[in-house]
Protein backbone atom coordinates (compact mmCIF):
# COMPACT_ATOMS: atom_id res chain seq x y z
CA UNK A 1 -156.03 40.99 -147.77
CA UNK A 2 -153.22 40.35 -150.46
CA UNK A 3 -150.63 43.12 -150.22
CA UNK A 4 -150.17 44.39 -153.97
CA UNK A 5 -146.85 45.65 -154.91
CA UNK A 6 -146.09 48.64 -157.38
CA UNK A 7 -142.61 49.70 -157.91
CA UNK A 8 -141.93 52.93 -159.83
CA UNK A 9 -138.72 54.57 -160.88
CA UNK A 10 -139.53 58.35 -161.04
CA UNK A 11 -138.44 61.55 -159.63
CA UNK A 12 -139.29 62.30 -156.02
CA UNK A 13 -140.83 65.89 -157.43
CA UNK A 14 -143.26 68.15 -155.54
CA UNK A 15 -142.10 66.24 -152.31
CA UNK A 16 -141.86 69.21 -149.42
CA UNK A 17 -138.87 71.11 -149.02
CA UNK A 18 -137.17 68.66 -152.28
CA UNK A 19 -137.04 70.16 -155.53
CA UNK A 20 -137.04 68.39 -158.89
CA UNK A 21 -133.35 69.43 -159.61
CA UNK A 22 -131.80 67.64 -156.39
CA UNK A 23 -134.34 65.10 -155.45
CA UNK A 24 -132.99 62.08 -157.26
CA UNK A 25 -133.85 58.65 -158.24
CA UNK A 26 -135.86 56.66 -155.64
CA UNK A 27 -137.96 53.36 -155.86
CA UNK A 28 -141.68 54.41 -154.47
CA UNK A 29 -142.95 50.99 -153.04
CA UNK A 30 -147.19 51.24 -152.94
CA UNK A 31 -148.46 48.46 -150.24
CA UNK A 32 -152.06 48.74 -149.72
CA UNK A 33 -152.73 52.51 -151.01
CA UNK A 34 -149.78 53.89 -149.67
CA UNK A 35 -145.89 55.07 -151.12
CA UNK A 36 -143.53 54.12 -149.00
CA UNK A 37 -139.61 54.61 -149.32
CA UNK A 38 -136.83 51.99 -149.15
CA UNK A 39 -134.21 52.31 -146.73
CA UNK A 40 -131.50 52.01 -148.14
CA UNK A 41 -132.34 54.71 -150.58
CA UNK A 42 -133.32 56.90 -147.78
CA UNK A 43 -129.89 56.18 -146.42
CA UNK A 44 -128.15 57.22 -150.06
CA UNK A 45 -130.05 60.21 -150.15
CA UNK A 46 -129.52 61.45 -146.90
CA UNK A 47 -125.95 60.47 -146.48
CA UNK A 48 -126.79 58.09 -143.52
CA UNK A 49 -123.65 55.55 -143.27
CA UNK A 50 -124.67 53.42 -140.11
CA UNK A 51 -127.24 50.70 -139.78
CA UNK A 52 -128.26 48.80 -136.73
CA UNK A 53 -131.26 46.66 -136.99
CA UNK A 54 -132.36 44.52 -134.11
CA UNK A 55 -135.67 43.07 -133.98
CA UNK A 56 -137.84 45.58 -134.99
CA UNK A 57 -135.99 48.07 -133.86
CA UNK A 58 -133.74 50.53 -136.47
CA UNK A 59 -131.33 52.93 -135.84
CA UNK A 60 -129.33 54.59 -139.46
CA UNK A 61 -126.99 57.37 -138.84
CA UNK A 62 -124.30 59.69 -139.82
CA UNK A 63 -121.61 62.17 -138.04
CA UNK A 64 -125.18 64.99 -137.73
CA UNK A 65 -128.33 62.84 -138.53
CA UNK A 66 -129.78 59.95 -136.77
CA UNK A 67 -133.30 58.45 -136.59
CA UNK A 68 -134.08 55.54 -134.44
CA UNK A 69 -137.94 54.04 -135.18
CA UNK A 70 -139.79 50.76 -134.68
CA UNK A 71 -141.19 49.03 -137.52
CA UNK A 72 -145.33 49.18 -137.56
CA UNK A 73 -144.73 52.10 -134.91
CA UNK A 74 -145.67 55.44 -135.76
CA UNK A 75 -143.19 56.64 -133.31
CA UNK A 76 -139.53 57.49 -133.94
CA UNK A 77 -137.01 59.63 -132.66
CA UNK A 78 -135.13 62.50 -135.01
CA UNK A 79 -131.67 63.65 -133.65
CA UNK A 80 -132.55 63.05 -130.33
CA UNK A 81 -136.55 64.53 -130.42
CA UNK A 82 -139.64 62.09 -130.81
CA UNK A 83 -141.73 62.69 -133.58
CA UNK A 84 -144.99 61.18 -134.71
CA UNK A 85 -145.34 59.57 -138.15
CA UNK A 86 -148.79 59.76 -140.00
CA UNK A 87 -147.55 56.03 -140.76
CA UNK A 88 -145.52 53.36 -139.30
CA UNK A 89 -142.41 52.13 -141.19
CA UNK A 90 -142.80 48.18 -142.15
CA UNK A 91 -141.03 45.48 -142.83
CA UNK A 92 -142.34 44.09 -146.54
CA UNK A 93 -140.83 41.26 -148.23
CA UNK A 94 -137.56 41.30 -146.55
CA UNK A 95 -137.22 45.49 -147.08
CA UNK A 96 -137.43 47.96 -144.76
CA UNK A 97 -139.90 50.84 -146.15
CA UNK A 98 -140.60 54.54 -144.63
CA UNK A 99 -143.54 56.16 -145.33
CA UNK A 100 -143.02 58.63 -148.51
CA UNK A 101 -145.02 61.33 -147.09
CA UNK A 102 -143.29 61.24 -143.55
CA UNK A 103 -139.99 61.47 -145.27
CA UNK A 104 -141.19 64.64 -147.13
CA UNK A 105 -143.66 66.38 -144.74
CA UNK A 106 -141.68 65.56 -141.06
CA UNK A 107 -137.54 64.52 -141.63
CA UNK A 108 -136.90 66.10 -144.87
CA UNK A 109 -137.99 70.02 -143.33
CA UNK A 110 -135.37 68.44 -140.29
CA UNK A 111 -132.38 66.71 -141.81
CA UNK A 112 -132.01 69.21 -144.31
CA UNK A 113 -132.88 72.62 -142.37
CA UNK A 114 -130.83 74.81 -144.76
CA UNK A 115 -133.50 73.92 -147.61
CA UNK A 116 -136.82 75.36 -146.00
CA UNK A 117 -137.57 78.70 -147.94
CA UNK A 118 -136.32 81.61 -146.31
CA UNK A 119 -138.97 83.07 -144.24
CA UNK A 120 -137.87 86.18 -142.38
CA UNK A 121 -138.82 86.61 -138.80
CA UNK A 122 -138.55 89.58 -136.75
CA UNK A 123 -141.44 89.73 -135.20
CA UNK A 124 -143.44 87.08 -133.38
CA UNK A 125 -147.13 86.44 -132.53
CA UNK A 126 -147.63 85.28 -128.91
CA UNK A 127 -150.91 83.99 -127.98
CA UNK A 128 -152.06 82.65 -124.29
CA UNK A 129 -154.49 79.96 -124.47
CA UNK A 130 -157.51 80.91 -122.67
CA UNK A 131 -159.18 84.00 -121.17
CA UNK A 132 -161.96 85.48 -119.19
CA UNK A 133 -164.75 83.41 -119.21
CA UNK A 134 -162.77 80.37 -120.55
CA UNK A 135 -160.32 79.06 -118.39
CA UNK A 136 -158.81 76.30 -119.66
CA UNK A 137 -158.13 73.10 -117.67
CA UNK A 138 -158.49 72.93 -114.03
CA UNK A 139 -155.79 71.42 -112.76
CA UNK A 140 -154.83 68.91 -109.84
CA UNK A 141 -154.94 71.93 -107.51
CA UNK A 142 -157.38 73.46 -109.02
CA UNK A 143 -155.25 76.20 -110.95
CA UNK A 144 -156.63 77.94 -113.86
CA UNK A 145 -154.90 77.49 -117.15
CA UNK A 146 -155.71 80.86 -118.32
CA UNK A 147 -153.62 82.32 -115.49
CA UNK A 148 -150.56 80.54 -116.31
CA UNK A 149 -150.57 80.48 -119.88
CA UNK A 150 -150.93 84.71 -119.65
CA UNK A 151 -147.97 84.34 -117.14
CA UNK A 152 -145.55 81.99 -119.67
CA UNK A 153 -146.75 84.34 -122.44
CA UNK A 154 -144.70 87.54 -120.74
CA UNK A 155 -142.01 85.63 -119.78
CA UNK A 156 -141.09 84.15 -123.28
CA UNK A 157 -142.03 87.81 -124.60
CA UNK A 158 -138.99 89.29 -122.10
CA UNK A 159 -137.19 86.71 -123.52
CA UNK A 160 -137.53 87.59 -127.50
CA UNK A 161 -137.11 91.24 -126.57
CA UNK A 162 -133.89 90.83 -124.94
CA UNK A 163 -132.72 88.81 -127.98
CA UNK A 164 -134.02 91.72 -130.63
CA UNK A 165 -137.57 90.58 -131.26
CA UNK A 166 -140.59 92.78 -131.80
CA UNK A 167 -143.36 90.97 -129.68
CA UNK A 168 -147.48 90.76 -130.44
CA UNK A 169 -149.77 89.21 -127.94
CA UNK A 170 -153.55 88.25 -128.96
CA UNK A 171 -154.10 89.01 -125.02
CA UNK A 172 -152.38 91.19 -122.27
CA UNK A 173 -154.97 90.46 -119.18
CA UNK A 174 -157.62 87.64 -118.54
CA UNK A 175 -160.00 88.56 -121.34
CA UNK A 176 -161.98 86.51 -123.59
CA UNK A 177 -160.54 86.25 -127.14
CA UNK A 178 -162.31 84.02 -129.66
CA UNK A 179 -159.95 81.67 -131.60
CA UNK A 180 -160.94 83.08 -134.97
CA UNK A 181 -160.22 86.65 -133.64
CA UNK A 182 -156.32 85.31 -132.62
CA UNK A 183 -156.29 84.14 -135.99
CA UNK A 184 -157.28 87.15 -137.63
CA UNK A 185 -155.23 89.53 -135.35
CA UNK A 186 -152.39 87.19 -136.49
CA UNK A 187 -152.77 87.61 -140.30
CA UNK A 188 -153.53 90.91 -140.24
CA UNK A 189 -150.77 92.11 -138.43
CA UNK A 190 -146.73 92.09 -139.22
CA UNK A 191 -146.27 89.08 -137.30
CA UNK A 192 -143.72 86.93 -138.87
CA UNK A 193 -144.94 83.55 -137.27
CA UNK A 194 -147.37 82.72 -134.47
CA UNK A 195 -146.77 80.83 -131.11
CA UNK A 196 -149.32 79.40 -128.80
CA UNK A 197 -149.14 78.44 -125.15
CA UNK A 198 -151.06 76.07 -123.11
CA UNK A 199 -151.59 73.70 -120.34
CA UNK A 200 -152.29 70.28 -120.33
CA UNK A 201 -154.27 67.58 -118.69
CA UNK A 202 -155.51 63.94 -118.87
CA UNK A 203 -157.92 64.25 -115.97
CA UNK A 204 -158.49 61.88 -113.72
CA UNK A 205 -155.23 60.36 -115.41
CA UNK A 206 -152.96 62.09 -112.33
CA UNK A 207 -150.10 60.19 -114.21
CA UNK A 208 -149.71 61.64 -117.84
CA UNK A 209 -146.58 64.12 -117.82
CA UNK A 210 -144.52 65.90 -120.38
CA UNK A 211 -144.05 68.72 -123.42
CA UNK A 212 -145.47 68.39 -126.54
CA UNK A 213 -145.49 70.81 -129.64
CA UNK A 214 -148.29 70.36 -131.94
CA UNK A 215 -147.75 71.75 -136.07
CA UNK A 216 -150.47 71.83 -138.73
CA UNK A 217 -151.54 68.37 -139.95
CA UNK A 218 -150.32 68.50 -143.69
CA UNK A 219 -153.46 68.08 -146.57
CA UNK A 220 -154.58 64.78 -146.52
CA UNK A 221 -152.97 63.21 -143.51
CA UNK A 222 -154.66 62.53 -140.13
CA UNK A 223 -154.05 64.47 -136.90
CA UNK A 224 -151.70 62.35 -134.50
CA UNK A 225 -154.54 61.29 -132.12
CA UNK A 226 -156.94 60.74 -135.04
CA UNK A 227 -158.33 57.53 -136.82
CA UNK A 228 -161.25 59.14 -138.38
CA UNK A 229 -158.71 59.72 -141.74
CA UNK A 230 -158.55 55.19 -142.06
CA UNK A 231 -162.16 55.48 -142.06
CA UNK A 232 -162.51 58.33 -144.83
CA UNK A 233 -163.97 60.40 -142.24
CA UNK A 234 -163.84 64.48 -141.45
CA UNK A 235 -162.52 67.19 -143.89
CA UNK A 236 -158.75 66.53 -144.95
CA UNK A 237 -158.59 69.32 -147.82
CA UNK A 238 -155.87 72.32 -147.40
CA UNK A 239 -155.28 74.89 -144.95
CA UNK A 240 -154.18 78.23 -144.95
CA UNK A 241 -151.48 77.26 -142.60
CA UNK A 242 -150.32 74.43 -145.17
CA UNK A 243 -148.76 76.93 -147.23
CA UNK A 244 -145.82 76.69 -144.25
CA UNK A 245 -145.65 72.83 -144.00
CA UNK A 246 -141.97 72.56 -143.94
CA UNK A 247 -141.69 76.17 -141.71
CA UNK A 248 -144.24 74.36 -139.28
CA UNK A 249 -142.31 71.02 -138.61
CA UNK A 250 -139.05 72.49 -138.30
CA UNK A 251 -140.59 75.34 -136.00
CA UNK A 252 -142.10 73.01 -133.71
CA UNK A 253 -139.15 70.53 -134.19
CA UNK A 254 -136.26 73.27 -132.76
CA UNK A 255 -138.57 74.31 -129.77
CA UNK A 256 -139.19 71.15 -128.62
CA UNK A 257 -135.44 70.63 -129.14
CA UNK A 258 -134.75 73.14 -126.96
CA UNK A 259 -137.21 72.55 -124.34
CA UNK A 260 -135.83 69.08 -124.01
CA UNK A 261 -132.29 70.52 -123.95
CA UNK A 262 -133.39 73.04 -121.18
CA UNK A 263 -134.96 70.73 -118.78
CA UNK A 264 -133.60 67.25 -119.84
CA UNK A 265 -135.87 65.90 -116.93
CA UNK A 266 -138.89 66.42 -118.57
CA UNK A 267 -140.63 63.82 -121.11
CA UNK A 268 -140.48 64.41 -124.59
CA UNK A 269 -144.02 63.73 -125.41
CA UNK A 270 -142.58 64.50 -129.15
CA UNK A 271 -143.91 66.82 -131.85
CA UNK A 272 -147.46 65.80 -133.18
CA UNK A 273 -149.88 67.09 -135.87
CA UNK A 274 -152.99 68.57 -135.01
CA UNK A 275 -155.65 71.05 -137.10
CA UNK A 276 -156.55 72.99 -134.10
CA UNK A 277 -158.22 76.32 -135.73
CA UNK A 278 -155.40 78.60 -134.18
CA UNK A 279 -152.75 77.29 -136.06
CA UNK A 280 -155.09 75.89 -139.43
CA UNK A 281 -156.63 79.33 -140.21
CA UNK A 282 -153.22 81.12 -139.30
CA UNK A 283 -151.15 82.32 -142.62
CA UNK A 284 -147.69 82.14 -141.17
CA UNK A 285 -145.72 79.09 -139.71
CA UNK A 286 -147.73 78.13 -136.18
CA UNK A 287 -147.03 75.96 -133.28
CA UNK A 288 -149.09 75.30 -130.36
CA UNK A 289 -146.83 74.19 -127.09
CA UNK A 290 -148.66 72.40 -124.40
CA UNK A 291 -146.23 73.06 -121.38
CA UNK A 292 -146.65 70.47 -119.10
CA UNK A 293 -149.60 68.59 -117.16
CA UNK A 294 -151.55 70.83 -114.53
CA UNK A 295 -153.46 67.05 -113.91
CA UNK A 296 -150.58 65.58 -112.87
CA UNK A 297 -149.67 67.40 -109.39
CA UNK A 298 -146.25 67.14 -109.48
CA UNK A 299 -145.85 68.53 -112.97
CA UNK A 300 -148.69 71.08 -111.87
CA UNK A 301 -145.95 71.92 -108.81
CA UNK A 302 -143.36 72.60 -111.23
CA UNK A 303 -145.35 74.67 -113.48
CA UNK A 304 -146.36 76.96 -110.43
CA UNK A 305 -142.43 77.56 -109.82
CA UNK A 306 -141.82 80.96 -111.41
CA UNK A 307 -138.02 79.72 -111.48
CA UNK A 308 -139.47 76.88 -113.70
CA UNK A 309 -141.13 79.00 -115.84
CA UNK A 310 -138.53 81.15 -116.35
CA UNK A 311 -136.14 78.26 -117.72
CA UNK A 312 -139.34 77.26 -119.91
CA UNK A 313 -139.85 80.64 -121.22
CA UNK A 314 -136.32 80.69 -122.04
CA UNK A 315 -135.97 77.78 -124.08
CA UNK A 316 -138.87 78.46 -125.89
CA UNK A 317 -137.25 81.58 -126.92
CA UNK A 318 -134.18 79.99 -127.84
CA UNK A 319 -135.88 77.79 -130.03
CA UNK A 320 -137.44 80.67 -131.61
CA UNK A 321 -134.25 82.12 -132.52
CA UNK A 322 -132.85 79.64 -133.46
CA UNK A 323 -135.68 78.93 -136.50
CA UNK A 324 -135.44 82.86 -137.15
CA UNK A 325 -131.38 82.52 -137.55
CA UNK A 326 -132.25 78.92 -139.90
CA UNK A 327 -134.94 81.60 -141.64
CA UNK A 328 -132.51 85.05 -141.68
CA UNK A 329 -129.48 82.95 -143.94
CA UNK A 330 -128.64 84.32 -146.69
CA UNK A 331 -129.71 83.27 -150.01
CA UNK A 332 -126.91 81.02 -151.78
């Protein structure tokens, strides 16, 4: 198919966390349906000073910002945390061109933290994956997922208390709790944002390791480990939870962060996008951490390490804090 090129001079308005007044003058490139972003005024915008380009393989930076990515890879690394694009950067007619909508919807909420709308948080929504009847994955061992998700959820709630918190749980013993009722216990409560906790596994994949913290999909876009959206397939439309798009990213973006930063050992699996109904039908910014692999049986040793899951609980926390400190600035 002939690639048809549009190039339009207008004001990047509407576009996440960017306002009309500071957003600028950029050239929006349209190759087959989509805007796209060159990089050098990427790099203008965001102060980014350093190129390296080898292969397909790009790395711009600055004294705080860096993103590495691979062009036609939806993959890329922000400050030191993978992320997953909804598209892959490419390489057309000689110019290298980022996806508009990932610069708005996943790096802009990142690079420029300071200029997410304050969104107070004092207290915090903790819900274990699982209960009672449903137990989650099975894992190498057969351990429950239910058990240890109830188990991470008191640790990380010590953890906010100690640093000031007031703590919620959807679930304080192994009972069944439907996902709309988490939902609903969320919004109608004083909860300030909402944090999941689960268990993974890629059974019989024994291999498959690693964190990964999943955000709302943003209107429109596909889930990471969906195609159906190339195929105009499934419902796309808005979310209650979009109404924190920018709160979402960088939420899941600084506990990953400090996951990875706590236990530098373990993968990055990266943050993804996902519409799973806890975090779509919840009105406050929502993550949902998957904590490691209970398929793969040395992950599923470490996760049955209460030492381990102290230091996980911790740095969940911490990341928690840190997006309520980001949140708590003062207006300027």
């Amino acid at each position: 198919m002939t690639r048809l090129l549009i190039v339009l001079s207008a004001l990047w308005m509407g576009a996440g966390v960017l306002d009309a007044e500071e957003s600028g003058v950029f050239n929006t490139v349209r190759v087959e349906g989509q805007n796209y972003i060159n990089l050098s005024d990427f790099m203008r915008y965001y102060r980014l000073t350093s190129l390296t380009h080898q292969n397909l393989d790009v790395t711009v930076r600055s004294k705080t910002r860096r993103i590495q990515f691979r062009i036609n890879s939806r993959e890329c690394i922000v400050n030191g945390i993978r992320i997953w694009l909804n598209e892959a950067p490419i390489d057309f007619r000689n110019s290298i061109l980022l996806p508009d909508v990932d610069v708005r919807k996943s790096v802009d909420p990142i690079f420029r933290a300071s200029s997410v709308p304050k969104h107070e948080v004092r207290s915090i929504m903790i819900d274990p994956g699982h209960g009672g009847e449903d137990q989650g994955t099975l894992g190498y061992h057969n351990t429950q997922e239910k058990r240890f998700t109830l188990d991470m959820a008191a640790r990380v709630e010590r953890c906010l208390r100690k640093e000031g918190f007031k703590t919620l749980m959807t679930r304080r013993d192994d009972t069944f709790v439907s996902l709309e009722d988490r939902s609903e216990m969320t919004n109608s409560s004083d909860a300030d944002i909402f944090v999941s906790l689960h268990f993974n596994s890629a059974s019989p994949n024994t291999t498959a390791r690693g964190i990964e913290t999943y955000c709302l999909t943003p209107m429109g876009l596909s889930s990471t480990g969906s195609i159906r959206h190339r195929f105009g397939i499934g419902d796309f439309g808005e979310e209650p939870g979009n109404r924190f798009d920018a709160h979402n990213m960088l939420l899941a973006y600084l506990v990953q962060q400090s996951i990875l930063k706590a236990l530098p050992t373990t993968e990055d699996r990266g943050v993804k996008r996902a519409r799973f109904f806890v975090i779509k039908a919840t009105e406050r910014p929502a993550i949902l951490v998957e904590n490691g692999f209970l398929s793969n049986p040395a992950e599923e040793k470490l996760i049955q390490s209460a030492a381990y899951r102290d230091k996980l609980a911790a740095a969940i926390a911490a990341g928690v804090k840190k997006f309520a400190g980001i949140m708590g600035r003062e207006n300027s």
